[in-house]
C-alpha atoms as a PDB file:
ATOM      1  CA  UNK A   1     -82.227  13.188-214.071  1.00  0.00           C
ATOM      2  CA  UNK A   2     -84.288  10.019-212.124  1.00  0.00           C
ATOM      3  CA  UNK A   3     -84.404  10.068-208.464  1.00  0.00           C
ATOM      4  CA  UNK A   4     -86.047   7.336-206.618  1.00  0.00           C
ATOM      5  CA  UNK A   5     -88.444   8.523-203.718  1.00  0.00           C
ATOM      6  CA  UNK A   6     -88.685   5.948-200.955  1.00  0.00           C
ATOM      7  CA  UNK A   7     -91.831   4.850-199.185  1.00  0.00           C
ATOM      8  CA  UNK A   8     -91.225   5.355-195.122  1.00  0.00           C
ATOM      9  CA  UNK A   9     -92.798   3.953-191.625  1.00  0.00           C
ATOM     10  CA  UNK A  10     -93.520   4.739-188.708  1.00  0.00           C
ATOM     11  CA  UNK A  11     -92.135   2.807-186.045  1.00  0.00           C
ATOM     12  CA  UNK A  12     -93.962   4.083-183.121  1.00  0.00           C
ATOM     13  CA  UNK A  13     -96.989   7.263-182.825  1.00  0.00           C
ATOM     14  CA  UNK A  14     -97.485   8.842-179.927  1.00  0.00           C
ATOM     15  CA  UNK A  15    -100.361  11.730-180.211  1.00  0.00           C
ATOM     16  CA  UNK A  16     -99.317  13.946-177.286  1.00  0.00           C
ATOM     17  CA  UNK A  17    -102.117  16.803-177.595  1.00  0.00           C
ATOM     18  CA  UNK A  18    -103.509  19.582-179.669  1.00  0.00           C
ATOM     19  CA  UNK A  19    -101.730  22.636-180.169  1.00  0.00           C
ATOM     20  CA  UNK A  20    -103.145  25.763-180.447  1.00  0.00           C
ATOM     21  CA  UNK A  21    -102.079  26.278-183.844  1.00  0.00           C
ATOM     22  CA  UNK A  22    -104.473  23.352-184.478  1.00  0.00           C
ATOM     23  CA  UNK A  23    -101.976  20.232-185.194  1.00  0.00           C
ATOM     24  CA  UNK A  24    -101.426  17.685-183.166  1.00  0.00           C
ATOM     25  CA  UNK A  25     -97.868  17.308-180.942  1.00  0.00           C
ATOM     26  CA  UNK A  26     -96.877  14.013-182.374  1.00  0.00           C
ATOM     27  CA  UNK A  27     -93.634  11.785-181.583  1.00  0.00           C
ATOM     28  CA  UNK A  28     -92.781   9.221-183.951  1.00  0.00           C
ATOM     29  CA  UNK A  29     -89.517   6.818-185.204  1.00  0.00           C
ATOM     30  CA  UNK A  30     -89.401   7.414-188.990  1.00  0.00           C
ATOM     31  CA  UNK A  31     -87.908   5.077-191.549  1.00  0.00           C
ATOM     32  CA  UNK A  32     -87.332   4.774-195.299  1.00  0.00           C
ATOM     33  CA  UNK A  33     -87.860   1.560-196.521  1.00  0.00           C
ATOM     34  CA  UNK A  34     -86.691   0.011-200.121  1.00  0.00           C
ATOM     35  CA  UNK A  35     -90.002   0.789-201.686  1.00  0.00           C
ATOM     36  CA  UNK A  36     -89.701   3.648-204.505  1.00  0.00           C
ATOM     37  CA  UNK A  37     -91.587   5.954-206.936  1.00  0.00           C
ATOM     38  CA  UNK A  38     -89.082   6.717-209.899  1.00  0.00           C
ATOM     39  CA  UNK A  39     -89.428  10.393-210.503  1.00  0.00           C
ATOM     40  CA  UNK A  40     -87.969  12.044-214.378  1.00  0.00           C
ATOM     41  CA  UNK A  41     -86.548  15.693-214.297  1.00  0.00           C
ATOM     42  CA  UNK A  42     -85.537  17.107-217.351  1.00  0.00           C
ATOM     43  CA  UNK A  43     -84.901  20.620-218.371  1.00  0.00           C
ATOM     44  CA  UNK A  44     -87.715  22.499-220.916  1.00  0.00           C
ATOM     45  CA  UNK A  45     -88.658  24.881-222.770  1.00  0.00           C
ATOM     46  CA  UNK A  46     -91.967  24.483-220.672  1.00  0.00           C
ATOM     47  CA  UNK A  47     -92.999  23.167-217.712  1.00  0.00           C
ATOM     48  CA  UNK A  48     -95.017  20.135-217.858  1.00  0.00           C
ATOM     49  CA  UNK A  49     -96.343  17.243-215.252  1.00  0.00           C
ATOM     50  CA  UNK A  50     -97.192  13.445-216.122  1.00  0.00           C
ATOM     51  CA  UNK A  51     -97.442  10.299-214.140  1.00  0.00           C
ATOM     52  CA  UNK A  52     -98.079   6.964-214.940  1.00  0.00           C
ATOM     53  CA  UNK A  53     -98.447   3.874-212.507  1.00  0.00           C
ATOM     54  CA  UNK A  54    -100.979   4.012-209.881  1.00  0.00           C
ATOM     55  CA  UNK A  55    -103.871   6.473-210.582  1.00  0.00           C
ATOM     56  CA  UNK A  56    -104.154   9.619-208.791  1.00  0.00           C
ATOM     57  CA  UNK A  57    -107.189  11.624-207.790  1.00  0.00           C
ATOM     58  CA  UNK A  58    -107.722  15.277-208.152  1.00  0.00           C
ATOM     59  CA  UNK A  59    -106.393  17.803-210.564  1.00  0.00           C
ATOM     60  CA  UNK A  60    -103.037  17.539-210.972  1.00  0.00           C
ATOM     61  CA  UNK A  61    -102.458  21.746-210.238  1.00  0.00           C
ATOM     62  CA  UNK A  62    -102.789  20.509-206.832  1.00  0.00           C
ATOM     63  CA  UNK A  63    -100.807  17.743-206.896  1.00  0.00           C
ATOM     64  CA  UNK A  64     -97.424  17.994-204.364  1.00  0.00           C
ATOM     65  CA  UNK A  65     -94.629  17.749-207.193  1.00  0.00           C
ATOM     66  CA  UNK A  66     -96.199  20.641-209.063  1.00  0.00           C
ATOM     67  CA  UNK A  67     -96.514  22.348-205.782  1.00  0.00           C
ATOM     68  CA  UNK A  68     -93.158  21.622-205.250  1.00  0.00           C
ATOM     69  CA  UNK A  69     -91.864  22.959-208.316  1.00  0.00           C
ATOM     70  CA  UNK A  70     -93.888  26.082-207.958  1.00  0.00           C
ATOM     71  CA  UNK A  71     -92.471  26.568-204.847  1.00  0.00           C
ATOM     72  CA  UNK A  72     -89.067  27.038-205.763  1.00  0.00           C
ATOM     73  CA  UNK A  73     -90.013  28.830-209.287  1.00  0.00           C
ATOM     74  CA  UNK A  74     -91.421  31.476-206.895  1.00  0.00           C
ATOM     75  CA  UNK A  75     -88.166  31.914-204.393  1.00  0.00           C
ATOM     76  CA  UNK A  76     -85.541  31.063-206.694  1.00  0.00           C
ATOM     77  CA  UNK A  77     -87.035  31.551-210.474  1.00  0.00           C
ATOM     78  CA  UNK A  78     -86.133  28.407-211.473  1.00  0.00           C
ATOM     79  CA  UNK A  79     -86.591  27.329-215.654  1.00  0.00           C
ATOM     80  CA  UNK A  80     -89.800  24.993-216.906  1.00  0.00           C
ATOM     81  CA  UNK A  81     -88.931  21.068-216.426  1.00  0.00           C
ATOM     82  CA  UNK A  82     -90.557  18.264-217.574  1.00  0.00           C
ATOM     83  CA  UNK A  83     -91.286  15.749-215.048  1.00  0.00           C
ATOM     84  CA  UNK A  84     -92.338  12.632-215.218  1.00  0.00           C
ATOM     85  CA  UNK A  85     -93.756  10.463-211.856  1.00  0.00           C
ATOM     86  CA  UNK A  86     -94.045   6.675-211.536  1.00  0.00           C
ATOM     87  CA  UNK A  87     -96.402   6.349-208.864  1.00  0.00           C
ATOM     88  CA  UNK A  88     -96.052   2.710-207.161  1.00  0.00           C
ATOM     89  CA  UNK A  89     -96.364   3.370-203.821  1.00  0.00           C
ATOM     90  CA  UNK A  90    -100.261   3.115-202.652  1.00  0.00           C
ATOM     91  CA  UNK A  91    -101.726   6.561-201.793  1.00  0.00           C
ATOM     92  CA  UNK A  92    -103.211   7.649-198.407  1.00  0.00           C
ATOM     93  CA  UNK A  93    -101.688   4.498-196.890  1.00  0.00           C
ATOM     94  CA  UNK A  94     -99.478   6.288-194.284  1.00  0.00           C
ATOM     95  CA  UNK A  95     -96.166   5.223-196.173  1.00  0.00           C
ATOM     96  CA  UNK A  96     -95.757   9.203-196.931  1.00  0.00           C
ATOM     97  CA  UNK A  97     -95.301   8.696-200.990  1.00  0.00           C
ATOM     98  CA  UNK A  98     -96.265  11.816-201.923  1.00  0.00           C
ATOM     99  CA  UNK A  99     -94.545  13.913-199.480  1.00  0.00           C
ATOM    100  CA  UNK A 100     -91.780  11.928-200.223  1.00  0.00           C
ATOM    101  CA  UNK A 101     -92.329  12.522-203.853  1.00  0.00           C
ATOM    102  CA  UNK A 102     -92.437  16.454-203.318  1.00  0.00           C
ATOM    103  CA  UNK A 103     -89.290  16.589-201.144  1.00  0.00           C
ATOM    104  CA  UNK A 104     -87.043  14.548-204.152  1.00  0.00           C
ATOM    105  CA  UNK A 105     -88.327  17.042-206.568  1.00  0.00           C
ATOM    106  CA  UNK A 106     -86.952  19.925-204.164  1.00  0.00           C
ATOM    107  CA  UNK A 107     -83.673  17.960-203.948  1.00  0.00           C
ATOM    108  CA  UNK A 108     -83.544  17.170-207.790  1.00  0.00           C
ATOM    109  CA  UNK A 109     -84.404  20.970-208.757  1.00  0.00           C
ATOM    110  CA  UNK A 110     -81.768  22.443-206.238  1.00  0.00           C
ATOM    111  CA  UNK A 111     -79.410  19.688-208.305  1.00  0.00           C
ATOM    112  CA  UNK A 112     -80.373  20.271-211.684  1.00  0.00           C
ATOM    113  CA  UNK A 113     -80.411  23.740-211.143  1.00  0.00           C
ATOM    114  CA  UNK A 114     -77.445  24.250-209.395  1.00  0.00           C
ATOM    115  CA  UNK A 115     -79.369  26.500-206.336  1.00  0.00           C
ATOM    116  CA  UNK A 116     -76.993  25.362-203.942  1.00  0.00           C
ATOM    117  CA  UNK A 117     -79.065  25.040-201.018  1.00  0.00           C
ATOM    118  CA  UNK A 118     -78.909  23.278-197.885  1.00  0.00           C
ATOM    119  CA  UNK A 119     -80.468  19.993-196.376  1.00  0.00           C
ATOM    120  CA  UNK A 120     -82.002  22.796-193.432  1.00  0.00           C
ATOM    121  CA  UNK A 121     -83.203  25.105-196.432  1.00  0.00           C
ATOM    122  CA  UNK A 122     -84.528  22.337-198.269  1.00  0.00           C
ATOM    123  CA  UNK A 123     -86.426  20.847-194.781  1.00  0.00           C
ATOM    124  CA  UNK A 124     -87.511  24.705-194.070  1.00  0.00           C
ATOM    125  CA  UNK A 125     -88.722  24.457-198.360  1.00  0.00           C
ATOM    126  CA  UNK A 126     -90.377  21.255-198.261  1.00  0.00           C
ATOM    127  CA  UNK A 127     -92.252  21.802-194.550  1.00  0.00           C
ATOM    128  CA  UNK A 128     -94.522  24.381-196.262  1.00  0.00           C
ATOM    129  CA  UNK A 129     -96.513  21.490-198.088  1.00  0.00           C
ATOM    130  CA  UNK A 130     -96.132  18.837-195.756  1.00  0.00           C
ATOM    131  CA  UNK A 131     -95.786  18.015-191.776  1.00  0.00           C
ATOM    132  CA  UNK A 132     -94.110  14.616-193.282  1.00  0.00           C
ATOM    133  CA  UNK A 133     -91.386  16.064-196.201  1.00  0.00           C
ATOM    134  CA  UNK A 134     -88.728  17.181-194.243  1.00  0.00           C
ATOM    135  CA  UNK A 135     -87.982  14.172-193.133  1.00  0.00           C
ATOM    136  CA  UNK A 136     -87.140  12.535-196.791  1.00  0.00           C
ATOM    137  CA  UNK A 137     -84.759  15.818-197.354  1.00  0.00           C
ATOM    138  CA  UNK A 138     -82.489  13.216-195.428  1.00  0.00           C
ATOM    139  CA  UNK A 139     -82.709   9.490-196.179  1.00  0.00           C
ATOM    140  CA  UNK A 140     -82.226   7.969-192.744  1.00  0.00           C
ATOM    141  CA  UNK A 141     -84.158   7.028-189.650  1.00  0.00           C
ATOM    142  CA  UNK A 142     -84.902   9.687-187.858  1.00  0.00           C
ATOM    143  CA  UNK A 143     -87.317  10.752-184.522  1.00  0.00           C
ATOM    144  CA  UNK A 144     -90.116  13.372-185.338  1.00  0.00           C
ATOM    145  CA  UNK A 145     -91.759  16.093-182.289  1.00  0.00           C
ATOM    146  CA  UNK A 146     -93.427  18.949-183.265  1.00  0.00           C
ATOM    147  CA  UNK A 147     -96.263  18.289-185.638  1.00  0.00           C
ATOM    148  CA  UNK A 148     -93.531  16.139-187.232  1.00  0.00           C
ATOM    149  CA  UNK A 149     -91.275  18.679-188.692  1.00  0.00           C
ATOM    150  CA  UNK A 150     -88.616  18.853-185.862  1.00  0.00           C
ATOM    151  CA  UNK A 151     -86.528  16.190-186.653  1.00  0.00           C
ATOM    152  CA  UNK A 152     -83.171  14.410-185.068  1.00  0.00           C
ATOM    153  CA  UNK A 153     -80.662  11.870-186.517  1.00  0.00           C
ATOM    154  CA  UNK A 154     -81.564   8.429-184.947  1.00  0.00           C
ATOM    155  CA  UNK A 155     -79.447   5.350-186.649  1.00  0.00           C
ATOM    156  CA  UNK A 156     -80.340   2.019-186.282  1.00  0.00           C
ATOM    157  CA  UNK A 157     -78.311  -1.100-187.820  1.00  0.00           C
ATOM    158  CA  UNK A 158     -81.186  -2.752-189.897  1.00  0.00           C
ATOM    159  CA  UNK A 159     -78.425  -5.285-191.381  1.00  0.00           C
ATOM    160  CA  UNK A 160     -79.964  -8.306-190.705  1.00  0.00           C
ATOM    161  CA  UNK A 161     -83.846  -7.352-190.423  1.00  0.00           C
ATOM    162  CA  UNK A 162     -86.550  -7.351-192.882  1.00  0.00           C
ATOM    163  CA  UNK A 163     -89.929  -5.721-193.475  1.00  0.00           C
ATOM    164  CA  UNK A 164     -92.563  -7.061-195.055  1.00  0.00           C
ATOM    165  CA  UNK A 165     -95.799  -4.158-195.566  1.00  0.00           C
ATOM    166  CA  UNK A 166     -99.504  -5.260-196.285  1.00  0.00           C
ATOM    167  CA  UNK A 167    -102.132  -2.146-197.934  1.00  0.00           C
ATOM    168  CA  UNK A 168    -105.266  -3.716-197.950  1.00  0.00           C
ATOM    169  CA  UNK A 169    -106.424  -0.964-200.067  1.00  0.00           C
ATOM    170  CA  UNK A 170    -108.882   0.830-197.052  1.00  0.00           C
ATOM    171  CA  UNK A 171    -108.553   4.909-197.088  1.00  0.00           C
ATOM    172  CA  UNK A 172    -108.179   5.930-194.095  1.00  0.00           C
ATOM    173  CA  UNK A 173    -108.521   9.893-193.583  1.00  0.00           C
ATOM    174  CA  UNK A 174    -106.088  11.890-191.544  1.00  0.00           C
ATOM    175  CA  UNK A 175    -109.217  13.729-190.337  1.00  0.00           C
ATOM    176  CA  UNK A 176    -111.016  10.624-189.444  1.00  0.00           C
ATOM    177  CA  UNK A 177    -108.043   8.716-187.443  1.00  0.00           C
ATOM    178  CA  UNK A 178    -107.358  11.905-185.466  1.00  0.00           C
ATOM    179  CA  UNK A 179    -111.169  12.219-184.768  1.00  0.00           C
ATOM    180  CA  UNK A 180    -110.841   9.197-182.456  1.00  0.00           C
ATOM    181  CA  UNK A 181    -107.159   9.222-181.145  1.00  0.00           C
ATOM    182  CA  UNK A 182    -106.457   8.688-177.711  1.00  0.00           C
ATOM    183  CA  UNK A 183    -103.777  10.598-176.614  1.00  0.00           C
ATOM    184  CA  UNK A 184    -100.683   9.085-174.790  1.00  0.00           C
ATOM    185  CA  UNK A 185     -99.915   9.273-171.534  1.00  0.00           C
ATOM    186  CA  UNK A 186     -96.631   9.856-170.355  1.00  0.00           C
ATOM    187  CA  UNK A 187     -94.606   6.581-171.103  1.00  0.00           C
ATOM    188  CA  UNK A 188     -91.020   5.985-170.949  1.00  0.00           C
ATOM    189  CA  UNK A 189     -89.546   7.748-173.888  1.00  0.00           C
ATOM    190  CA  UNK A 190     -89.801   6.225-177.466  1.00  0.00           C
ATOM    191  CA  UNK A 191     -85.889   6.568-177.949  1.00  0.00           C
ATOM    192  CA  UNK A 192     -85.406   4.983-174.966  1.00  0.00           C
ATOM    193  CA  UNK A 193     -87.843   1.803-175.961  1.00  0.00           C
ATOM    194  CA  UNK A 194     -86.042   2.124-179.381  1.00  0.00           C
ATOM    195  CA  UNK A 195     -83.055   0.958-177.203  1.00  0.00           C
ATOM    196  CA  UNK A 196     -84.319  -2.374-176.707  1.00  0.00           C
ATOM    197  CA  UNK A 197     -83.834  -5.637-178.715  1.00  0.00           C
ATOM    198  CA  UNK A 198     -86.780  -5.372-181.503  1.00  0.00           C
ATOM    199  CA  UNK A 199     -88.817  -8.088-179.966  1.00  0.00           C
ATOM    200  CA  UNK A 200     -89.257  -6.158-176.690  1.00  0.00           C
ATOM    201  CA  UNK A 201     -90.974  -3.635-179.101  1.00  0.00           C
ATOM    202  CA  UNK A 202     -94.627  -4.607-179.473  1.00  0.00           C
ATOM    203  CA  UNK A 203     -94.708  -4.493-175.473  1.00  0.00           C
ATOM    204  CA  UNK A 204     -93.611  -1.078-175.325  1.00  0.00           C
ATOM    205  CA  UNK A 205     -93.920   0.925-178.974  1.00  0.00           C
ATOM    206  CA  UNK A 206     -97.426   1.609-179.770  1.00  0.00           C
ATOM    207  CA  UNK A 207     -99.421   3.881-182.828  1.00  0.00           C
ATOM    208  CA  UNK A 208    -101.868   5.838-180.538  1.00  0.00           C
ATOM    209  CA  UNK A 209    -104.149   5.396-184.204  1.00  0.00           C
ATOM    210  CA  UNK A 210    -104.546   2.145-184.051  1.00  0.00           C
ATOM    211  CA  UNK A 211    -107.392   1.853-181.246  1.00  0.00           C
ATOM    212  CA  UNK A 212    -109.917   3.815-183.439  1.00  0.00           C
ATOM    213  CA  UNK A 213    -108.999   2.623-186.680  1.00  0.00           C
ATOM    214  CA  UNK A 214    -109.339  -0.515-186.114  1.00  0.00           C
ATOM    215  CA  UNK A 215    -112.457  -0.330-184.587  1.00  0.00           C
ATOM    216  CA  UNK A 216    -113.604   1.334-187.263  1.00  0.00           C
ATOM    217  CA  UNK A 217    -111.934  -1.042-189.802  1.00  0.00           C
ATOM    218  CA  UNK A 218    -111.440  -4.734-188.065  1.00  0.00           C
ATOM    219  CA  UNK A 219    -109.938  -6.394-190.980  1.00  0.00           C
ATOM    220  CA  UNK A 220    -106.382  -4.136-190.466  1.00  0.00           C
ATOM    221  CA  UNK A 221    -105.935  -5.561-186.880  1.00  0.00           C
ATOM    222  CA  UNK A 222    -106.383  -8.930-188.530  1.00  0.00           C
ATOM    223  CA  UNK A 223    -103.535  -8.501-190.488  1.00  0.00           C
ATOM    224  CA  UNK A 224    -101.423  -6.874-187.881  1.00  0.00           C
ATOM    225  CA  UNK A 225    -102.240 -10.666-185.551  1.00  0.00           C
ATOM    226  CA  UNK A 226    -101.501 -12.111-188.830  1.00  0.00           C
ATOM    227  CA  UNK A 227     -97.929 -11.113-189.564  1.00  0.00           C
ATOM    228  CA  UNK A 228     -97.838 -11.707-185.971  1.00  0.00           C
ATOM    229  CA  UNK A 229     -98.501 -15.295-186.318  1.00  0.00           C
ATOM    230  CA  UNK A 230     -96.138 -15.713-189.341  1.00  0.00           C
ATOM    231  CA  UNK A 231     -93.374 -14.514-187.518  1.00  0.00           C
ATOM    232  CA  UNK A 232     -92.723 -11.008-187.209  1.00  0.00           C
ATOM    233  CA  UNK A 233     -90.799  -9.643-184.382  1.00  0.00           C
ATOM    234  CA  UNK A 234     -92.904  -6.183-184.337  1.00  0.00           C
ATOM    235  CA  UNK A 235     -96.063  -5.569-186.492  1.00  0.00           C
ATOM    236  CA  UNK A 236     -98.181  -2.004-186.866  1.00  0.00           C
ATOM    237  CA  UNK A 237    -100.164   0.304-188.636  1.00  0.00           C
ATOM    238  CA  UNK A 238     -97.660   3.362-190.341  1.00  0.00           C
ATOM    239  CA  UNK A 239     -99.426   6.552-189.751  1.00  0.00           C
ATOM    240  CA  UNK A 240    -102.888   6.577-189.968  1.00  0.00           C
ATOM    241  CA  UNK A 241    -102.830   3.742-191.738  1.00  0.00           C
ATOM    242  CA  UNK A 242    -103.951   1.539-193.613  1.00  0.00           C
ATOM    243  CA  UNK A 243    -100.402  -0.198-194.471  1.00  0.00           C
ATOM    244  CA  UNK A 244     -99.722  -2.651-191.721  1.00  0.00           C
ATOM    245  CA  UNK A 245     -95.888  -4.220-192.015  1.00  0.00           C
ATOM    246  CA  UNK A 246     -93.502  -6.399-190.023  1.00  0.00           C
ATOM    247  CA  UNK A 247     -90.269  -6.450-188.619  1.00  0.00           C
ATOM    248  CA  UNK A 248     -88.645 -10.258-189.285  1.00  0.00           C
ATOM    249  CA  UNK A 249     -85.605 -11.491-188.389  1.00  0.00           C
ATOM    250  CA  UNK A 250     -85.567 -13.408-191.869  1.00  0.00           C
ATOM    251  CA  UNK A 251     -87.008 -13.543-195.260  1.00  0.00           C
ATOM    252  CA  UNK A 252     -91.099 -13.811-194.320  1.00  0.00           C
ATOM    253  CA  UNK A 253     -92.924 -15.831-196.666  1.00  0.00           C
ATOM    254  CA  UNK A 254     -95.446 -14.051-199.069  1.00  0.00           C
ATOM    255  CA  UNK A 255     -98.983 -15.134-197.776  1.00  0.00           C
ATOM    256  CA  UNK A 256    -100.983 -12.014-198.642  1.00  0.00           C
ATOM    257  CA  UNK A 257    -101.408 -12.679-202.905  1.00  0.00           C
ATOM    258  CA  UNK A 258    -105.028 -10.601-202.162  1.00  0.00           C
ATOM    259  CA  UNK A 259    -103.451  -6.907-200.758  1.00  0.00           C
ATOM    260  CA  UNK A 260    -101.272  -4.824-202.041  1.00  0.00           C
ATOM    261  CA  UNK A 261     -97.684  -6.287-200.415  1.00  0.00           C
ATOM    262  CA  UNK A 262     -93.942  -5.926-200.395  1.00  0.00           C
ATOM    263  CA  UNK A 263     -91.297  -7.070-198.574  1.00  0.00           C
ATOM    264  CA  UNK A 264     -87.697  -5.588-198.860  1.00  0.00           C
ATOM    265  CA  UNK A 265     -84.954  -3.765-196.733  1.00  0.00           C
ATOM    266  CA  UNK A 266     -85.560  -0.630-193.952  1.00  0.00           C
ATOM    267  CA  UNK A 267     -83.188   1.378-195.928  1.00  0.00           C
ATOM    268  CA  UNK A 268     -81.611   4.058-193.118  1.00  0.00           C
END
């Protein structure tokens, strides 16, 4: 079995508070876009992880797709697989690859081993090693509350848009972007700015992130003014960053050869 895990952004972050469980209350417009890993399940007679593509720190125990499996080995006591991950989508650059990684091997293992379980168990599953893998249990835009696990249906017609995403290759830390968020006041509601032709969008959809990243990291609002000046109807950072992309009405033109870039289709 191959499953393609897409890349998503975040059209919109608004950091409402701390909770007393120690998250944040986010609210955020969530989108898959046509940039995949490629991700090999195969039945064994043991269970074994590899990956190939980009490199990946830390040991790979710890890495979400073995979490993932060991998740549902413990609830369901599922049989060793051999699974193979293509990393291409940059790490820690707010376009949630690996939780989106972790949530296809939930819905490839419930497939493969015939567990029969639904899109809420698998969201309920895959919310115990992420705030952002519920959402790729369903590939389709969708608004996130909570600390981005309560999600709703949200479809937009992306028909005749593209998206064009820049990684300049800066890590950005969850910890350190939340260290200097500001948190947002109470603004007319995302979904109804969401509501408004796409161009309206950059007056009225912001990523509360943004003001202390990229004081921290200048370069990233460069290339936000930058896709800005080539065009794009909306530009901003996804997440905490560092990927900045663009909403275009037409095919941009590739002027970034010395980042990481892509430019495709917002896929739901």
């Amino acid at each position: 079995m191959i499953l393609f895990p897409p890349a998503k952004v975040n059209i919109g972050l608004r950091v409402l508070g701390k909770r007393p469980d120690g998250y944040h209350e986010i609210e955020s417009y969530m989108v898959p876009v046509g940039l995949y890993d490629a991700l090999e399940l195969i039945p064994s007679d043991e269970f074994e992880f590899k990956y190939s593509g980009l490199s990946m720190e830390g040991h790979s125990d710890d890495n979400l797709c073995v979490r993932a499996y060991r998740l549902l080995e413990r609830e369901y006591g599922i049989g060793p697989v051999y699974m193979h991950l293509l990393k291409t989508i940059p790490m820690g650059a707010g376009l949630g690859g690996g939780s989106s990684d972790a949530a296809y091997v939930i819905k490839g293992l419930n497939e493969l081993f015939v567990l029969d379980l639904s899109s809420e168990r698998m969201q309920e599953l895959s919310a115990q090693l992420g705030s952002d893998c519920p959402f790729f249990i369903e590939t389709c835009g969708q608004m996130a509350k909570g600390r981005g696990e309560q999600l709703s249906m949200h479809p937009y017609e992306w028909g005749q848009y593209w998206i064009q995403l820049i990684n300049p290759g800066i890590h950005v830390s969850t910890a350190e972007a939340y260290a200097g968020v500001q948190f947002s006041g109470n603004d007319v509601s995302l979904e109804a700015c969401l509501m408004q032709p796409v161009e309206t969008w950059k007056y009225t959809i912001h990523n509360d992130f943004e003001h202390s990243v990229f004081a921290r990291h200048p370069s990233l609002k460069q290339i936000k003014e930058q896709l800005y000046r080539e065009g794009a109807l909306y530009a901003s950072m996804s997440g905490s960053g560092s990927t900045i992309f663009g909403i275009y009405d037409q095919k941009p033109k590739a002027t970034h050869s010395d980042y990481f870039g892509w430019m495709g289709k917002i896929i739901g």
